[in-house]
N, C-alpha and C. Protein backbone atom coordinates (compact mmCIF):
# COMPACT_ATOMS: atom_id res chain seq x y z
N UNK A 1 -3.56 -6.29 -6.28
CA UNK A 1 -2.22 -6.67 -6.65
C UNK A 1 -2.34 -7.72 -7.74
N UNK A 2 -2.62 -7.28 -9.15
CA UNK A 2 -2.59 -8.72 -10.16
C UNK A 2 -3.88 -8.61 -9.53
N UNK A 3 -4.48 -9.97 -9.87
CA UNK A 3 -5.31 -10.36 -9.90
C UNK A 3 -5.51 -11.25 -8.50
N UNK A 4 -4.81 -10.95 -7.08
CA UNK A 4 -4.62 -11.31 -5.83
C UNK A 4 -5.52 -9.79 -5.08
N UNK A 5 -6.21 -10.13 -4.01
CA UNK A 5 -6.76 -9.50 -2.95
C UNK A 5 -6.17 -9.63 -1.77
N UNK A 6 -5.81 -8.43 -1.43
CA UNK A 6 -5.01 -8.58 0.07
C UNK A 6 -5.56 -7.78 0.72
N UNK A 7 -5.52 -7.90 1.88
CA UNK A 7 -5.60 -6.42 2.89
C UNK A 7 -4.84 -6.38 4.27
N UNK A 8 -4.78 -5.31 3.84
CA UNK A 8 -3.27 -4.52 3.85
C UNK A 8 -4.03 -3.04 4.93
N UNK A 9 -3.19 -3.57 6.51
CA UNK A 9 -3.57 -2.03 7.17
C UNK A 9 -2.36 -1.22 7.36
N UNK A 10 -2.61 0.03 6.95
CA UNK A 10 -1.44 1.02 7.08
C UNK A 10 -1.85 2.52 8.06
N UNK A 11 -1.01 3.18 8.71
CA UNK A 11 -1.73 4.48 9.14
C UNK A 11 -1.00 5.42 8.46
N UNK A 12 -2.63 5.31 7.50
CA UNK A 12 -2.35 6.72 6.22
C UNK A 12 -3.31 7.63 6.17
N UNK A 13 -5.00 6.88 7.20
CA UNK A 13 -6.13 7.56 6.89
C UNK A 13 -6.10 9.13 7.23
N UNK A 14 -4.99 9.80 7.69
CA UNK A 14 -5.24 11.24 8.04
C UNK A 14 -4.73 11.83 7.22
N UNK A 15 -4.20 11.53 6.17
CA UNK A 15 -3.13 11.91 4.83
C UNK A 15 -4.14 11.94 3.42
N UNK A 16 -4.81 10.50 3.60
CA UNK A 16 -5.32 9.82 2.67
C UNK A 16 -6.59 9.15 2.66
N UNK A 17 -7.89 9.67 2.87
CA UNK A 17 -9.28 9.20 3.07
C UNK A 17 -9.18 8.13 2.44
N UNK A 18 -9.89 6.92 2.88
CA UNK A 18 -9.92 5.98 1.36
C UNK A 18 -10.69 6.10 0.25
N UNK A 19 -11.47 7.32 0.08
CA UNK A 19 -12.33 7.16 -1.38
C UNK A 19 -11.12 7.72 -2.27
N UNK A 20 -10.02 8.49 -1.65
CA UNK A 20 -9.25 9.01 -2.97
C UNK A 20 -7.96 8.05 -2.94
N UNK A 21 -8.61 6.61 -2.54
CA UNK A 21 -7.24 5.62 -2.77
C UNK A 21 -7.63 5.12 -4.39
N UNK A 22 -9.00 4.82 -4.22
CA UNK A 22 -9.79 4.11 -5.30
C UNK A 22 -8.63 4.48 -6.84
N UNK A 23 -8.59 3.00 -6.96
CA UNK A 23 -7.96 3.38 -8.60
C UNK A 23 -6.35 4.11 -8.55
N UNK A 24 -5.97 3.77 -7.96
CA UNK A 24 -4.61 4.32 -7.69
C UNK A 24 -4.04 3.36 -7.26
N UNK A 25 -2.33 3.45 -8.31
CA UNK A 25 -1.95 2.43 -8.29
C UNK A 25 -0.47 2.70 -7.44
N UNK A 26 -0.09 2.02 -6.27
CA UNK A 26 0.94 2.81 -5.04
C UNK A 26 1.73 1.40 -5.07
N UNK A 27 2.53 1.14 -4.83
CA UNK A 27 3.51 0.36 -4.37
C UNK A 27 3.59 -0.96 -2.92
N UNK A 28 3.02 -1.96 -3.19
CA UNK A 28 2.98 -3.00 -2.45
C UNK A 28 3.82 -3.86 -1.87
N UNK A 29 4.18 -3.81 -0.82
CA UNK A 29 5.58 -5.04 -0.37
C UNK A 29 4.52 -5.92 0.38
N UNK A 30 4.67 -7.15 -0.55
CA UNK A 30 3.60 -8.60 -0.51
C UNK A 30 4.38 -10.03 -0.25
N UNK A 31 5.80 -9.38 -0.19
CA UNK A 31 6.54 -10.91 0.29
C UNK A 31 6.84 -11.26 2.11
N UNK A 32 6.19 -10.50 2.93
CA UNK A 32 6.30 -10.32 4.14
C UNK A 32 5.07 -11.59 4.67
N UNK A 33 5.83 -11.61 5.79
CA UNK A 33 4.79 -12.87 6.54
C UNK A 33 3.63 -11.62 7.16
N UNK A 34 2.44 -12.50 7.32
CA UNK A 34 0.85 -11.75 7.50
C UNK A 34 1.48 -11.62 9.07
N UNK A 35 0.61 -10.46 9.11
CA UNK A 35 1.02 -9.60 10.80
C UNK A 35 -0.19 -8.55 11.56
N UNK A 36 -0.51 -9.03 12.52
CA UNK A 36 -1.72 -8.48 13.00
C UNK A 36 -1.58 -7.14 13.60
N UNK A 37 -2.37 -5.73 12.85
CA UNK A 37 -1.94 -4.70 13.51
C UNK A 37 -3.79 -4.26 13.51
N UNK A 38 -3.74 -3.59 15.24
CA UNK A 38 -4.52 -2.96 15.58
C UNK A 38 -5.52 -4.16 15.77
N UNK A 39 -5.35 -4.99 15.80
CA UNK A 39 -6.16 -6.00 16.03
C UNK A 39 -6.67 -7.02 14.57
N UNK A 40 -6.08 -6.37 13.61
CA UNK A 40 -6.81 -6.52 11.90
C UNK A 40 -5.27 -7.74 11.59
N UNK A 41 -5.32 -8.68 10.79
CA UNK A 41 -4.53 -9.32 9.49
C UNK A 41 -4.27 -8.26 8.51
N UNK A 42 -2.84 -8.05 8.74
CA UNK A 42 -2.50 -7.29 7.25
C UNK A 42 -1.32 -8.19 6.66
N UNK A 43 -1.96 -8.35 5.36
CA UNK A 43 -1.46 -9.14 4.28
C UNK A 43 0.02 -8.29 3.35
N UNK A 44 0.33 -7.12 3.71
CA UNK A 44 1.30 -6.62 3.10
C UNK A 44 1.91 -5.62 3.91
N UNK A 45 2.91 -4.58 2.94
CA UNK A 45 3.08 -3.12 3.48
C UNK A 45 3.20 -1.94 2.35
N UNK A 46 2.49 -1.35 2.54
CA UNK A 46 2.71 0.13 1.26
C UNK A 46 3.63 0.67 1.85
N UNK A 47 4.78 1.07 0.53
CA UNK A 47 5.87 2.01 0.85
C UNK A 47 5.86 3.77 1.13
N UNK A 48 5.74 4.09 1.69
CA UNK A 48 5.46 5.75 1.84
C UNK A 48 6.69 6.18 2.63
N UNK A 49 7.03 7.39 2.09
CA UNK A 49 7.36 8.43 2.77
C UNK A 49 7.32 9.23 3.95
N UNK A 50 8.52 9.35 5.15
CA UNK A 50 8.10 10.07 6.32
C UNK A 50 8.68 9.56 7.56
N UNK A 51 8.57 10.30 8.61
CA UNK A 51 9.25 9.28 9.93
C UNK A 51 8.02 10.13 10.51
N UNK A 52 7.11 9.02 11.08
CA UNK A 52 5.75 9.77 11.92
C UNK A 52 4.78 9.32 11.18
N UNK A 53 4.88 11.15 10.79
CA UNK A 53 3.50 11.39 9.39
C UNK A 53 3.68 11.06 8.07
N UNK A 54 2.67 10.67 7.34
CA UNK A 54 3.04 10.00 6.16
C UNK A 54 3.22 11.72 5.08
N UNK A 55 4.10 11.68 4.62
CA UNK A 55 4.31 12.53 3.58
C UNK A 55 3.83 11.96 2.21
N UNK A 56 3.77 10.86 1.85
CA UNK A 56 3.49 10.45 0.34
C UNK A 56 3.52 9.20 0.07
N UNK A 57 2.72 8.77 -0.65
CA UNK A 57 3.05 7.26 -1.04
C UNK A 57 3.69 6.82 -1.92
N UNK A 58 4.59 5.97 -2.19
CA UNK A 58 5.40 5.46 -3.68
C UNK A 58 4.71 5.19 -4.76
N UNK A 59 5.00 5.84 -5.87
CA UNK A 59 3.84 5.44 -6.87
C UNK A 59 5.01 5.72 -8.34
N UNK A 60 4.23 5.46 -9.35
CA UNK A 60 5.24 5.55 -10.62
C UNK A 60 4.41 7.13 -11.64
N UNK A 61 5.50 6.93 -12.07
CA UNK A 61 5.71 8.49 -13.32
C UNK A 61 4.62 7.76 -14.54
N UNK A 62 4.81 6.74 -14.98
CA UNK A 62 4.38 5.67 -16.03
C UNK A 62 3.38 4.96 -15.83
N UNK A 63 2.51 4.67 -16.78
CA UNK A 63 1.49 3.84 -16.32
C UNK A 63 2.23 2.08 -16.40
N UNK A 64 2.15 1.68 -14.73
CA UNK A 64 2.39 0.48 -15.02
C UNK A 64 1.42 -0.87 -14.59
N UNK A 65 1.21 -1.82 -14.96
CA UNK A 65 0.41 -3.11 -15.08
C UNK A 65 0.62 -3.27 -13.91
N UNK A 66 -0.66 -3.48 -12.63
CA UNK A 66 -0.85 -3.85 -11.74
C UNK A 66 0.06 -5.28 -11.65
N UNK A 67 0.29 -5.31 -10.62
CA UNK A 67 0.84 -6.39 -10.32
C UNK A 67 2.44 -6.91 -10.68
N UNK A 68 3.30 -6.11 -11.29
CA UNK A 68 4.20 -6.01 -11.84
C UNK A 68 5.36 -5.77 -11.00
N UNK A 69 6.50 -6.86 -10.82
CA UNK A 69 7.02 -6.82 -9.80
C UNK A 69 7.99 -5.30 -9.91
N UNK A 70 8.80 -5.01 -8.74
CA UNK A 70 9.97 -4.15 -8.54
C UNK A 70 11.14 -4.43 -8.23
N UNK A 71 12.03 -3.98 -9.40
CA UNK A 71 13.81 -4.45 -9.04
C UNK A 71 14.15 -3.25 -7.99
């Protein structure tokens, strides 16, 4: 996020292996207080698609600059 390191747990791994997260740039909600899931600190929330199963993650049409907020 920018030039910030977070981590961030989500349940996406059956949708989304993490080697094909690498370099992909998805949508971060980083103004949330830190919250312990599964036993882990997660520092954010990725926006995705779905009630359950994840259908998709939020991402842009455009290449945009990491870290760049959203109206």
């Amino acid at each position: 996020m920018g030039e910030q390191v977070r981590q961030v747990v989500a349940g996406i791994a059956l949708k989304y292996p993490p080697e094909t997260l690498i370099g992909k740039r998805i949508v971060l909600i980083c103004n949330l207080e830190p919250a312990t899931i599964m036993g882990v600190r997660s520092e954010g929330m990725l926006l995705a698609a779905g009630a359950g199963e994840v259908l998709g993650l939020a991402t842009f049409m455009e290449e945009v600059p990491s870290g760049t907020k959203i109206k």
